[in-house]
PDB file of N, CA and C in Angstrom:
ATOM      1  N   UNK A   1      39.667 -23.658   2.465  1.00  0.00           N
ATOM      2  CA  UNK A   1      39.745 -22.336   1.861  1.00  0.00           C
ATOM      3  C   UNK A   1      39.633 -21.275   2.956  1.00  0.00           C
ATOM      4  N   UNK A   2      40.654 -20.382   3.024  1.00  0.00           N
ATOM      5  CA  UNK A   2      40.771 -19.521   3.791  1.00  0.00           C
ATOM      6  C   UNK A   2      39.931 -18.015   3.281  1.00  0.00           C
ATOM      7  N   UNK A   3      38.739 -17.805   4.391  1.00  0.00           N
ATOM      8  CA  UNK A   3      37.607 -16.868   3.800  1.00  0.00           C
ATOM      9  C   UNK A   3      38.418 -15.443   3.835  1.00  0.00           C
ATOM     10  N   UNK A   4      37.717 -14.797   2.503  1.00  0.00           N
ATOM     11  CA  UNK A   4      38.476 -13.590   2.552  1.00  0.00           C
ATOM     12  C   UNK A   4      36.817 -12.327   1.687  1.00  0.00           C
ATOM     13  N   UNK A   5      36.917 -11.472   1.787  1.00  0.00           N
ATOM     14  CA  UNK A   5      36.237 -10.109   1.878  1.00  0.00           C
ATOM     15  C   UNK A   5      36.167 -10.991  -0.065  1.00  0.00           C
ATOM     16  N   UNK A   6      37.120 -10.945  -0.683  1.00  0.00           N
ATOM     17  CA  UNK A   6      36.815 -11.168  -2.202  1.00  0.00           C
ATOM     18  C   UNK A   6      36.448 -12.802  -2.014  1.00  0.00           C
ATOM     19  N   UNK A   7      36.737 -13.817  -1.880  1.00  0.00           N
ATOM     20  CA  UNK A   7      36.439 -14.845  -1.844  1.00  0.00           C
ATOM     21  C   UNK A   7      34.476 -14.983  -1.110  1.00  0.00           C
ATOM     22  N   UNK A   8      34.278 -14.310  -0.405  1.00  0.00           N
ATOM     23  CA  UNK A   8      33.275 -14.416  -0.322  1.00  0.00           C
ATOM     24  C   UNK A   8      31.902 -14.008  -1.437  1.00  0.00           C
ATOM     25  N   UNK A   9      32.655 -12.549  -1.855  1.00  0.00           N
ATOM     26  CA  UNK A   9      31.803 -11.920  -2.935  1.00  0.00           C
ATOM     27  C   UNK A   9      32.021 -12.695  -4.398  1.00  0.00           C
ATOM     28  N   UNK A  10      33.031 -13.488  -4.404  1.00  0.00           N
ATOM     29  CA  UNK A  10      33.085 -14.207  -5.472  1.00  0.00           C
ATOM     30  C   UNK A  10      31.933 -15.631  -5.507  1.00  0.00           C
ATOM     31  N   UNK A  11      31.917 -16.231  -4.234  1.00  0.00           N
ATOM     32  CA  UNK A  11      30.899 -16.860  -4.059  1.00  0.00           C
ATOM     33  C   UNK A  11      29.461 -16.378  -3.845  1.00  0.00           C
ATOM     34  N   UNK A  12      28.954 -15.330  -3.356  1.00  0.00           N
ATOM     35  CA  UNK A  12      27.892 -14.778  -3.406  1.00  0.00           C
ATOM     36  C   UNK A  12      27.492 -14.012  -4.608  1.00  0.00           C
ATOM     37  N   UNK A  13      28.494 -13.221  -5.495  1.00  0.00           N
ATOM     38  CA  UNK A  13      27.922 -12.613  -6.814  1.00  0.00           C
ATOM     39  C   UNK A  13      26.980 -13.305  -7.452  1.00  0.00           C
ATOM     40  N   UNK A  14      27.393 -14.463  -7.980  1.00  0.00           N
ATOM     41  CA  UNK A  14      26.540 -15.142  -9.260  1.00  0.00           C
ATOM     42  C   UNK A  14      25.134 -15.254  -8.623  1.00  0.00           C
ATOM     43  N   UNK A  15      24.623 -15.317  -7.554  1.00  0.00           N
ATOM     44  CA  UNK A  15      23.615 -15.711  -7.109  1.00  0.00           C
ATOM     45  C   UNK A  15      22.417 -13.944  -7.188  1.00  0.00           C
ATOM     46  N   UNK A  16      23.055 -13.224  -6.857  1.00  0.00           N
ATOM     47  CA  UNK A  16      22.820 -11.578  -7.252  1.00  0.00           C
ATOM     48  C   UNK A  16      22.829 -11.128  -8.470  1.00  0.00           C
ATOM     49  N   UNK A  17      23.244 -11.769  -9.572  1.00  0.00           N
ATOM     50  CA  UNK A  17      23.428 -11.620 -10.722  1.00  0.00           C
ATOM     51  C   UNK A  17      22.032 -12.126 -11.410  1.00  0.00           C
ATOM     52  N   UNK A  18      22.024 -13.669 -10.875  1.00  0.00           N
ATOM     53  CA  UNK A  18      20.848 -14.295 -11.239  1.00  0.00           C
ATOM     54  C   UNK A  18      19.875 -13.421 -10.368  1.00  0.00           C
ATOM     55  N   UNK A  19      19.457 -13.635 -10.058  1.00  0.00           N
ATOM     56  CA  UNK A  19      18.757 -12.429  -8.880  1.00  0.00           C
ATOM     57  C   UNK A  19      17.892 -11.045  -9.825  1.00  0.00           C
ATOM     58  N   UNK A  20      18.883 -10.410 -10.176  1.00  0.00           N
ATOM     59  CA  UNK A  20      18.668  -9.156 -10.722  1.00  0.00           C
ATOM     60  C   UNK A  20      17.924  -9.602 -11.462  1.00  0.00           C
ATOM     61  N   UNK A  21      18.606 -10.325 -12.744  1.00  0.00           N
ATOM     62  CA  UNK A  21      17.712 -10.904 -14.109  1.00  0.00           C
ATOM     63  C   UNK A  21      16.540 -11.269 -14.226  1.00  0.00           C
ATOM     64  N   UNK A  22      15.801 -11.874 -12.926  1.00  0.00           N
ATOM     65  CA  UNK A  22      14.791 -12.289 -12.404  1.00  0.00           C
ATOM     66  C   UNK A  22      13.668 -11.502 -11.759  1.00  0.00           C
ATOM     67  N   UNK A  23      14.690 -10.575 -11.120  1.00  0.00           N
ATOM     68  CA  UNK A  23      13.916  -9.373 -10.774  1.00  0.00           C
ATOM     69  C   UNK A  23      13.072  -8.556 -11.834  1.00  0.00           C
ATOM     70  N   UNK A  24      13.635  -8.024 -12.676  1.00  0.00           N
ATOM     71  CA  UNK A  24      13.769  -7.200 -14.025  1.00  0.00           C
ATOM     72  C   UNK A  24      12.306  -8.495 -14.972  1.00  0.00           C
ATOM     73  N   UNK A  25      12.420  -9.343 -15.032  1.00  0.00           N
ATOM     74  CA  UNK A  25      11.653 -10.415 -15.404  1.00  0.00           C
ATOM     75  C   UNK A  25      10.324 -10.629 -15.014  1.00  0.00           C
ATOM     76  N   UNK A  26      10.344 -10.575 -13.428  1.00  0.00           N
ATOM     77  CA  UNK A  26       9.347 -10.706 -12.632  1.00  0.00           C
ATOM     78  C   UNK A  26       8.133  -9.257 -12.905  1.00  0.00           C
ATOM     79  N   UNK A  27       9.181  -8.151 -12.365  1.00  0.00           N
ATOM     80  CA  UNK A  27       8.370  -7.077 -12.556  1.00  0.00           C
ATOM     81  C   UNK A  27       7.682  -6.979 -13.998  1.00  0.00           C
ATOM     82  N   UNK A  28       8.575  -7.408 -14.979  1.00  0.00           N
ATOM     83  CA  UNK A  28       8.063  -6.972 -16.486  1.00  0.00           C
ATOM     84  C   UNK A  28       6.859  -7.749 -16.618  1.00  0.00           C
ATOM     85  N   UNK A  29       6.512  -9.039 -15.855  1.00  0.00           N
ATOM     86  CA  UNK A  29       5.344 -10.248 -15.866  1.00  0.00           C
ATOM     87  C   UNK A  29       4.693  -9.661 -15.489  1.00  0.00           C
ATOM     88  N   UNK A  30       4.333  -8.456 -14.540  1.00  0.00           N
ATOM     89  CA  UNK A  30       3.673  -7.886 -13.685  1.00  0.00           C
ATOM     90  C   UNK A  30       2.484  -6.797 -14.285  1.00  0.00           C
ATOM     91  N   UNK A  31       4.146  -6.164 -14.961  1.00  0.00           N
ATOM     92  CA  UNK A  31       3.557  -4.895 -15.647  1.00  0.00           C
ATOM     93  C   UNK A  31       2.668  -5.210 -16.863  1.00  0.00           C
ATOM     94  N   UNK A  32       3.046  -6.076 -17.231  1.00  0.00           N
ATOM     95  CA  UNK A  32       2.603  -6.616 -18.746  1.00  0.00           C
ATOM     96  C   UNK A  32       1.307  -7.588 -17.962  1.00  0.00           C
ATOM     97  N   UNK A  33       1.005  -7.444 -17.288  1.00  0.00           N
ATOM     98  CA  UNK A  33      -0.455  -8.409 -16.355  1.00  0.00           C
ATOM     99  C   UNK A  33      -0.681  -9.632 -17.418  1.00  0.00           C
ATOM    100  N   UNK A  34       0.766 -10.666 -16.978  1.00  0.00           N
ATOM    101  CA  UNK A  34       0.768 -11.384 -18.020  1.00  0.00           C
ATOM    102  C   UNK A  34       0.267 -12.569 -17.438  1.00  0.00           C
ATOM    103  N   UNK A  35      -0.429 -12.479 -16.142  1.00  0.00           N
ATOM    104  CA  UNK A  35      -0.996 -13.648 -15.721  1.00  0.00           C
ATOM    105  C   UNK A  35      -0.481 -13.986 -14.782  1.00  0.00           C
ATOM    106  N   UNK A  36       0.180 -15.408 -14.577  1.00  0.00           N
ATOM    107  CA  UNK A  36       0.755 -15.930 -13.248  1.00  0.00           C
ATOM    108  C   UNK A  36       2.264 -15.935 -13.917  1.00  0.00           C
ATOM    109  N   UNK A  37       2.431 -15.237 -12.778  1.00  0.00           N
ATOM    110  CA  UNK A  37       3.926 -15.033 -12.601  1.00  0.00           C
ATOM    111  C   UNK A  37       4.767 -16.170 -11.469  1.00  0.00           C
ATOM    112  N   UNK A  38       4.223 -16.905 -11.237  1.00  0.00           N
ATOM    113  CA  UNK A  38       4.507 -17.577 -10.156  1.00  0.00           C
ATOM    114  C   UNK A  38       5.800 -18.835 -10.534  1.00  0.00           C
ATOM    115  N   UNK A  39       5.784 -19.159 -11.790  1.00  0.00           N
ATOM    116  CA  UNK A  39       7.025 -20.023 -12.738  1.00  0.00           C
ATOM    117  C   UNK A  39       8.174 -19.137 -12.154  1.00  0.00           C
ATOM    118  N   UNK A  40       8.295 -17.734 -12.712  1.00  0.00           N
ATOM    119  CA  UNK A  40       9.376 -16.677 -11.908  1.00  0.00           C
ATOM    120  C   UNK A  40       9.748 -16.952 -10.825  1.00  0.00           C
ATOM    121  N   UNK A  41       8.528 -16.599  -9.668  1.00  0.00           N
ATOM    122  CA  UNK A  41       8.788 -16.312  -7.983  1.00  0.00           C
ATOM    123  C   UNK A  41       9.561 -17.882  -7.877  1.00  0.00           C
ATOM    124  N   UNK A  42       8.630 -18.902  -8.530  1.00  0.00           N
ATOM    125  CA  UNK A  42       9.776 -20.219  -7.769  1.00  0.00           C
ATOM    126  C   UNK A  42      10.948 -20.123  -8.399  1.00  0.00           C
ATOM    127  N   UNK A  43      11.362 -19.648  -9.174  1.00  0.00           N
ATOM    128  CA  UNK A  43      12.692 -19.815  -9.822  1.00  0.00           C
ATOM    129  C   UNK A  43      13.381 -18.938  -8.908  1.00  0.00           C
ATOM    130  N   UNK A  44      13.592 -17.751  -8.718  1.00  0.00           N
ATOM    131  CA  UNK A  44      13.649 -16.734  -7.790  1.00  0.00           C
ATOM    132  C   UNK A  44      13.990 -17.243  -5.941  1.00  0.00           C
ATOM    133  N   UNK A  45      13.402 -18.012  -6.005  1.00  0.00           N
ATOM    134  CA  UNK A  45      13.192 -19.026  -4.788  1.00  0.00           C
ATOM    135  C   UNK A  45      14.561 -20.292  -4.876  1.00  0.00           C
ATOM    136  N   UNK A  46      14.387 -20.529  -5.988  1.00  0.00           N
ATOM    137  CA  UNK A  46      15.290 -21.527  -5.726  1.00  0.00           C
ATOM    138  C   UNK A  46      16.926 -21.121  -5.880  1.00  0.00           C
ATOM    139  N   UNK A  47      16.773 -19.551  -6.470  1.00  0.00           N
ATOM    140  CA  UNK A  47      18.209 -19.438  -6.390  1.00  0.00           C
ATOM    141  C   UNK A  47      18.668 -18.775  -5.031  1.00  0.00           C
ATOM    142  N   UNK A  48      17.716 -18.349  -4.368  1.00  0.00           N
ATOM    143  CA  UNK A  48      17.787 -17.721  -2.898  1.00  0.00           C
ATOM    144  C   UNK A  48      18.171 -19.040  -1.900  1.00  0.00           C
ATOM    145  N   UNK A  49      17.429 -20.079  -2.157  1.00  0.00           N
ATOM    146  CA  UNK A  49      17.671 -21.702  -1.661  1.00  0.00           C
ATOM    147  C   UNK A  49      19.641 -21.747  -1.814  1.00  0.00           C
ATOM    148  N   UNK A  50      19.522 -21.623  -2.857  1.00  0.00           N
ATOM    149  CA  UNK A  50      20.899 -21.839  -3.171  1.00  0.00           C
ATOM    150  C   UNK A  50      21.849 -21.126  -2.622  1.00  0.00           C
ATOM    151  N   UNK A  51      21.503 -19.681  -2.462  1.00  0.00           N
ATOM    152  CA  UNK A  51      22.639 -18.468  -1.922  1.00  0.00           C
ATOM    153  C   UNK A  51      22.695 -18.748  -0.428  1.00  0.00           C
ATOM    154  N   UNK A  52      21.799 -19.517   0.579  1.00  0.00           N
ATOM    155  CA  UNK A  52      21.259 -19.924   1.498  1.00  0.00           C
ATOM    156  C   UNK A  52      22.541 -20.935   1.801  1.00  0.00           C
ATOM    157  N   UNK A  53      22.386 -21.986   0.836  1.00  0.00           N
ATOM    158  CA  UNK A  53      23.345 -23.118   0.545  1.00  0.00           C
ATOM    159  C   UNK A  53      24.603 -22.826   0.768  1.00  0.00           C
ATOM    160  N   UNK A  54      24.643 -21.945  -0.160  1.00  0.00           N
ATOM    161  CA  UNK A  54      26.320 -21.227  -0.280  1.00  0.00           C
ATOM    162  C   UNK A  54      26.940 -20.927   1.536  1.00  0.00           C
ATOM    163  N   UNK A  55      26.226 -19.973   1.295  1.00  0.00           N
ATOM    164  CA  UNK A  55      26.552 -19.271   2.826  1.00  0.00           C
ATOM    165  C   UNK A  55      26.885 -20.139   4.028  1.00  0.00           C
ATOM    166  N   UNK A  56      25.828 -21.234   4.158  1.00  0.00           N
ATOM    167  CA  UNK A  56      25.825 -22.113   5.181  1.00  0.00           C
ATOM    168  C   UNK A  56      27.153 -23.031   5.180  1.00  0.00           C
ATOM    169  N   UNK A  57      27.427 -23.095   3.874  1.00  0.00           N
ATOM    170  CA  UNK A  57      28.880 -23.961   3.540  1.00  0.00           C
ATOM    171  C   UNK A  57      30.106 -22.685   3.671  1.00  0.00           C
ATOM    172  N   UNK A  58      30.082 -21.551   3.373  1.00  0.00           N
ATOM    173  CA  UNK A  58      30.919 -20.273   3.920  1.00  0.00           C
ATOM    174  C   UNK A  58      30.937 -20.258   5.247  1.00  0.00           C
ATOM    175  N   UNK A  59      30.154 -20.590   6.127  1.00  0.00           N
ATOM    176  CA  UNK A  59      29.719 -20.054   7.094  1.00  0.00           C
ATOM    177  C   UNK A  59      29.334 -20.493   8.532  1.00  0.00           C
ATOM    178  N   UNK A  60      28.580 -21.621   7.598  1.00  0.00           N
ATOM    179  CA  UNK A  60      28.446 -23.261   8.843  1.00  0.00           C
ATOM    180  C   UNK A  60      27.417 -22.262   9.725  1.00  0.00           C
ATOM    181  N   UNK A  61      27.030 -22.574  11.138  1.00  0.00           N
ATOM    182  CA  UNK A  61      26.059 -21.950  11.963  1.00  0.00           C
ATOM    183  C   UNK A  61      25.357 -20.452  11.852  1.00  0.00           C
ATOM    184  N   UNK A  62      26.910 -19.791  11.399  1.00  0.00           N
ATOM    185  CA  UNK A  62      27.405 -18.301  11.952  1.00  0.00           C
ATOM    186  C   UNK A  62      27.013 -17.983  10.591  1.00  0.00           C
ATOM    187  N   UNK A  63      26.005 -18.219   9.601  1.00  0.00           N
ATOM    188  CA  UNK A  63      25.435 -17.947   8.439  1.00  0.00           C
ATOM    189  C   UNK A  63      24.855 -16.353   8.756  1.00  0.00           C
ATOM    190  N   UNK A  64      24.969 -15.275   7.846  1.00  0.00           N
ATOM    191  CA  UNK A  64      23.972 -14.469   8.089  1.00  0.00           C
ATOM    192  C   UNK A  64      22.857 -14.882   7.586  1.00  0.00           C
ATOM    193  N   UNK A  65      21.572 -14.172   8.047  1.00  0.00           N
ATOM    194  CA  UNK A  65      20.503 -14.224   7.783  1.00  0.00           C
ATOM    195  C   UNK A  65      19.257 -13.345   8.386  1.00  0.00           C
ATOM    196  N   UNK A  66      18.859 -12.814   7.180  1.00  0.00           N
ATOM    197  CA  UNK A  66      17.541 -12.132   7.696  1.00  0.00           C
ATOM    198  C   UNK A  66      16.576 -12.175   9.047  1.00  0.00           C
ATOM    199  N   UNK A  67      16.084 -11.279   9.411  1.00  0.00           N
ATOM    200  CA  UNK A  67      15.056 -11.583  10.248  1.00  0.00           C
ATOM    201  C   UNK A  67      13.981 -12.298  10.227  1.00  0.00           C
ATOM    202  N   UNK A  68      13.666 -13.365  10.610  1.00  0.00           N
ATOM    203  CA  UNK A  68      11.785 -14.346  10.506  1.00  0.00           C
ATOM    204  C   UNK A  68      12.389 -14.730   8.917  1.00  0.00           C
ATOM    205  N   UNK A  69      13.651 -15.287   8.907  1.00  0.00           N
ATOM    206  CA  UNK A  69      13.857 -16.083   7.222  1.00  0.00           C
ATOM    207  C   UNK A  69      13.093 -17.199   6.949  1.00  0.00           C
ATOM    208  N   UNK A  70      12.966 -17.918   7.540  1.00  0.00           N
ATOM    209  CA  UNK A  70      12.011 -18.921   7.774  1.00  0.00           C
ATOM    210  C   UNK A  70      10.398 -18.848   7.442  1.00  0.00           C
ATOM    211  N   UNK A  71      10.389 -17.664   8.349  1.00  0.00           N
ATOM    212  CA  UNK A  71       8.811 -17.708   7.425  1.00  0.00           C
ATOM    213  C   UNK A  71       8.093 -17.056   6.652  1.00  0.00           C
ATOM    214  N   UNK A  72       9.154 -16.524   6.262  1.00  0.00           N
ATOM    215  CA  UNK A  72       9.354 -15.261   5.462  1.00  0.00           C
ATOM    216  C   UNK A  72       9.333 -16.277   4.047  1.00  0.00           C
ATOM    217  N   UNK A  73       9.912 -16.967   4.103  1.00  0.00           N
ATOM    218  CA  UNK A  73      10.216 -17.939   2.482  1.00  0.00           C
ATOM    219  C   UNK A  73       9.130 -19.047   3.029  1.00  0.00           C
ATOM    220  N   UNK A  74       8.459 -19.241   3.899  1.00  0.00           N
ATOM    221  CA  UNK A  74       7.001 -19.998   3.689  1.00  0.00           C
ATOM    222  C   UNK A  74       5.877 -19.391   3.279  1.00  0.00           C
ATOM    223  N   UNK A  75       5.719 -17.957   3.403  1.00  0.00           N
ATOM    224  CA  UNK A  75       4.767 -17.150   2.843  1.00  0.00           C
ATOM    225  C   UNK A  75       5.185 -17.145   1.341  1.00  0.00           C
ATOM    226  N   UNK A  76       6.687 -16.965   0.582  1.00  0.00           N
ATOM    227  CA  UNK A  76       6.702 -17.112  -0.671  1.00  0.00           C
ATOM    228  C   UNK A  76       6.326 -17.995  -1.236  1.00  0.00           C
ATOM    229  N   UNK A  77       6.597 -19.530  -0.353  1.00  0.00           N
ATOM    230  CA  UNK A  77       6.506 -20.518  -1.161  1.00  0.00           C
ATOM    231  C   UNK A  77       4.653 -21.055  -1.424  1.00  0.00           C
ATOM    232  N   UNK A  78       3.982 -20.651  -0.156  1.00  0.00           N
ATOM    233  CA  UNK A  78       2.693 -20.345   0.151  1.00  0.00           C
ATOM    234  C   UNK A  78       1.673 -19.195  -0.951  1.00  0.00           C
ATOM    235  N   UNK A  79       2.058 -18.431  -0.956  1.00  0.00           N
ATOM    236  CA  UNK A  79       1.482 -16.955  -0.799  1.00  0.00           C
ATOM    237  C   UNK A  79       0.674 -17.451  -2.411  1.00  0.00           C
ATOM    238  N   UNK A  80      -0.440 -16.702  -2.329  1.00  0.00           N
ATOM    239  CA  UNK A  80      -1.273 -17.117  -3.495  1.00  0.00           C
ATOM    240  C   UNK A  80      -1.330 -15.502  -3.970  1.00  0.00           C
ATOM    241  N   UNK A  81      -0.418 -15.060  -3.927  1.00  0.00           N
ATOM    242  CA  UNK A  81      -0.454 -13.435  -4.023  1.00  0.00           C
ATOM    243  C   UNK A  81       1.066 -13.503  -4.723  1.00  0.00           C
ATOM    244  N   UNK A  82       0.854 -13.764  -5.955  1.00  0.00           N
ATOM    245  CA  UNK A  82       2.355 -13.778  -6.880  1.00  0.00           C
ATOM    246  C   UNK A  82       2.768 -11.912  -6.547  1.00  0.00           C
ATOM    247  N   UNK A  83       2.467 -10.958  -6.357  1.00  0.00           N
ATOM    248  CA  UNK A  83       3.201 -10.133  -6.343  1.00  0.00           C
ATOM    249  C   UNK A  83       3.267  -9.462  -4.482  1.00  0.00           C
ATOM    250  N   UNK A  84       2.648 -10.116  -4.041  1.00  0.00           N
ATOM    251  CA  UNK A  84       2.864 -10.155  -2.577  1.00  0.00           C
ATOM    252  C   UNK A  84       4.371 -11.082  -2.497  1.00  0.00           C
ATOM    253  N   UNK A  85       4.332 -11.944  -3.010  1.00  0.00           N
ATOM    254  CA  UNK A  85       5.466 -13.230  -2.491  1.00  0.00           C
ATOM    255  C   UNK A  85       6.651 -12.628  -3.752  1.00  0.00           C
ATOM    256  N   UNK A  86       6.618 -11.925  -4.494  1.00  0.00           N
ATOM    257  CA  UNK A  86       7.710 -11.686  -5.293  1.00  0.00           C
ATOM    258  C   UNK A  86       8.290 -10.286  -4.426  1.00  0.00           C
ATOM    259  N   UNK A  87       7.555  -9.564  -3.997  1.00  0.00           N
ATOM    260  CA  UNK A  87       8.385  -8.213  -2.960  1.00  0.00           C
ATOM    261  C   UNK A  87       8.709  -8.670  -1.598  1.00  0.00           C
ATOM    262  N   UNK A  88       8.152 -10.149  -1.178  1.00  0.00           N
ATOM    263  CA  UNK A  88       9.255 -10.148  -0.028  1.00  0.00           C
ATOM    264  C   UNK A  88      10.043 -11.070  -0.594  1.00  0.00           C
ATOM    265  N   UNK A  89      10.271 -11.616  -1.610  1.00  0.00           N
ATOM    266  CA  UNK A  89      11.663 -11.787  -1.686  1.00  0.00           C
ATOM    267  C   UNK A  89      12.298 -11.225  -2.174  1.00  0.00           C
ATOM    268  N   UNK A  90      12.218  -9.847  -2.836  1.00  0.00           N
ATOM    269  CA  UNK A  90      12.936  -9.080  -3.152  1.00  0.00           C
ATOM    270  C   UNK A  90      13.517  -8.054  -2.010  1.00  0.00           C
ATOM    271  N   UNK A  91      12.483  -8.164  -0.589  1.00  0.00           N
ATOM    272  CA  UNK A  91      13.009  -7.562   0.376  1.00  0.00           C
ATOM    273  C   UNK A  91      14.169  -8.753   1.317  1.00  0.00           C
ATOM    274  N   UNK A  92      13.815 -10.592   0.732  1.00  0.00           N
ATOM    275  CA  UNK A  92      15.141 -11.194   1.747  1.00  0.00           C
ATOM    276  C   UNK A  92      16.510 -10.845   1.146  1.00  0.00           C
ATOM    277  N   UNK A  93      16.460 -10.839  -0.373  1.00  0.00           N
ATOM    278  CA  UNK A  93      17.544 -10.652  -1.130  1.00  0.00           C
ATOM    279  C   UNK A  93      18.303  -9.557  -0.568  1.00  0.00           C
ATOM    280  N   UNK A  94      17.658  -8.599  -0.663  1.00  0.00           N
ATOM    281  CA  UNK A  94      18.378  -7.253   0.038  1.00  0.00           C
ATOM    282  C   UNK A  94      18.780  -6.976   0.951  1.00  0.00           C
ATOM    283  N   UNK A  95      17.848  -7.485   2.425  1.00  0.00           N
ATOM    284  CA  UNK A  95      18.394  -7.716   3.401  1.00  0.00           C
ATOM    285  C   UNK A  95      19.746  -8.291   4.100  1.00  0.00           C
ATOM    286  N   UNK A  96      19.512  -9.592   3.168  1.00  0.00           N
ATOM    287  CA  UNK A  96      20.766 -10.929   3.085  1.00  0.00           C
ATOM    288  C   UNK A  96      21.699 -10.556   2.619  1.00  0.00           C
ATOM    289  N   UNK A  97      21.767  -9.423   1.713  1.00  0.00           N
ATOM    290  CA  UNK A  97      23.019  -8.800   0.754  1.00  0.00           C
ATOM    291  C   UNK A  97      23.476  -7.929   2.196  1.00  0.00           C
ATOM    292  N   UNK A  98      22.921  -7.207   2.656  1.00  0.00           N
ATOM    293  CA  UNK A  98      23.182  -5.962   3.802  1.00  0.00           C
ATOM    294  C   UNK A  98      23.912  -7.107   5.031  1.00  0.00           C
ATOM    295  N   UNK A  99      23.299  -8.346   5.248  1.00  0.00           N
ATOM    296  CA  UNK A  99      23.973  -8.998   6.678  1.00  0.00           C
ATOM    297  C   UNK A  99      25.412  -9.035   6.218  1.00  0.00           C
ATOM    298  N   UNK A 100      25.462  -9.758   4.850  1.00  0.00           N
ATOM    299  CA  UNK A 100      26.763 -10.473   4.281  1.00  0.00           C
ATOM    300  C   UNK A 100      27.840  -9.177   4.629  1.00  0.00           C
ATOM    301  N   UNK A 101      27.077  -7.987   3.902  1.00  0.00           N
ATOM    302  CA  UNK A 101      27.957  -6.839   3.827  1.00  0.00           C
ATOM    303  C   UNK A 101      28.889  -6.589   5.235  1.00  0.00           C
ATOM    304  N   UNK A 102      27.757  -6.877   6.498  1.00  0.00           N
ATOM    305  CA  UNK A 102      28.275  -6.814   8.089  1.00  0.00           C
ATOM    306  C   UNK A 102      29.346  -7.603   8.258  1.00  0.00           C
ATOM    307  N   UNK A 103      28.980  -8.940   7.741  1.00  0.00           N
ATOM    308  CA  UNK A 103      30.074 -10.028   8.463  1.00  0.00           C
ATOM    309  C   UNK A 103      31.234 -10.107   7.351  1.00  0.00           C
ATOM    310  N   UNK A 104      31.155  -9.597   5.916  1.00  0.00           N
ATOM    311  CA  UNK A 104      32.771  -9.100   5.827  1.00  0.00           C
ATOM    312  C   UNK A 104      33.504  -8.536   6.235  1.00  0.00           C
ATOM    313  N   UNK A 105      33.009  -7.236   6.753  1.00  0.00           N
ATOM    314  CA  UNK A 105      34.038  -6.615   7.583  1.00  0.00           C
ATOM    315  C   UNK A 105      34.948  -7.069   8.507  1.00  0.00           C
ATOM    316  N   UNK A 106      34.682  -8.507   9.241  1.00  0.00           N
ATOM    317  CA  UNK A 106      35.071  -9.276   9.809  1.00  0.00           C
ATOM    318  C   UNK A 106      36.508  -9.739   9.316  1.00  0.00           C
ATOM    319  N   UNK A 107      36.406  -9.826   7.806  1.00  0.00           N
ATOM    320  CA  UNK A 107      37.649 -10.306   6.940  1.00  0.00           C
ATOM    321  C   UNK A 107      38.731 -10.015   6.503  1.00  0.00           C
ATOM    322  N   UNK A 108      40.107 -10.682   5.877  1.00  0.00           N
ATOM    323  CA  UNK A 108      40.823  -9.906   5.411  1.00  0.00           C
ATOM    324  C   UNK A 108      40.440  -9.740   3.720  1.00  0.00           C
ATOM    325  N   UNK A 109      40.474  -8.341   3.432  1.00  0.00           N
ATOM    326  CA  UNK A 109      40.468  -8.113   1.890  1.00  0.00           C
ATOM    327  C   UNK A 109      40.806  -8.790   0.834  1.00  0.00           C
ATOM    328  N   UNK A 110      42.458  -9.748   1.069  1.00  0.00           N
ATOM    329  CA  UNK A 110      42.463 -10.681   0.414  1.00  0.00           C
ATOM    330  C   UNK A 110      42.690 -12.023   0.664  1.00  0.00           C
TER     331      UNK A 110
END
């Protein structure tokens, strides 16, 4: 498959989609001090695992990726601070969305 500016965002959307829903979810667990929210953050986790996945198969070496990704998603998977570990992954998500954004430009549109 020959990578293209839409072919990429077609593979990365669904994962941002899920993302959001989770987001919106997470916070509402929060607000509503509904206890442990932490069922969320791993779910949240595993679709970031996945967008991770994606990319690396888009992408092979030359993957974008956040700064300190690595231990950045060991403090999530760690962190006994469900709303500590739910805002940095709401800060890799964003980040990871901003690299992707860089290395399309690289592409042709279609």
């Amino acid at each position: 498959m020959t990578l293209s500016r839409k072919s990429i965002d077609q593979a990365v959307s669904p994962f941002y989609e899920a993302w959001a829903g989770l987001g919106v979810e997470i916070q509402s667990c929060f607000q509503q001090q509904a206890g442990d929210c932490r069922e969320l953050i791993a779910e949240g986790y595993g679709v970031y695992e996945a967008l991770r996945k994606t990319l690396n198969g888009l992408f092979g070496s030359s993957a974008p990726s956040p700064l300190n990704e690595s231990e950045r998603l060991e403090f999530v998977r760690n962190s006994k601070s469900a709303h500590a570990a739910s805002r940095q992954l709401e800060q890799l998500f964003g980040e990871l969305k901003k690299k992707i954004a860089r290395t399309k430009i690289g592409y042709p549109a279609e």
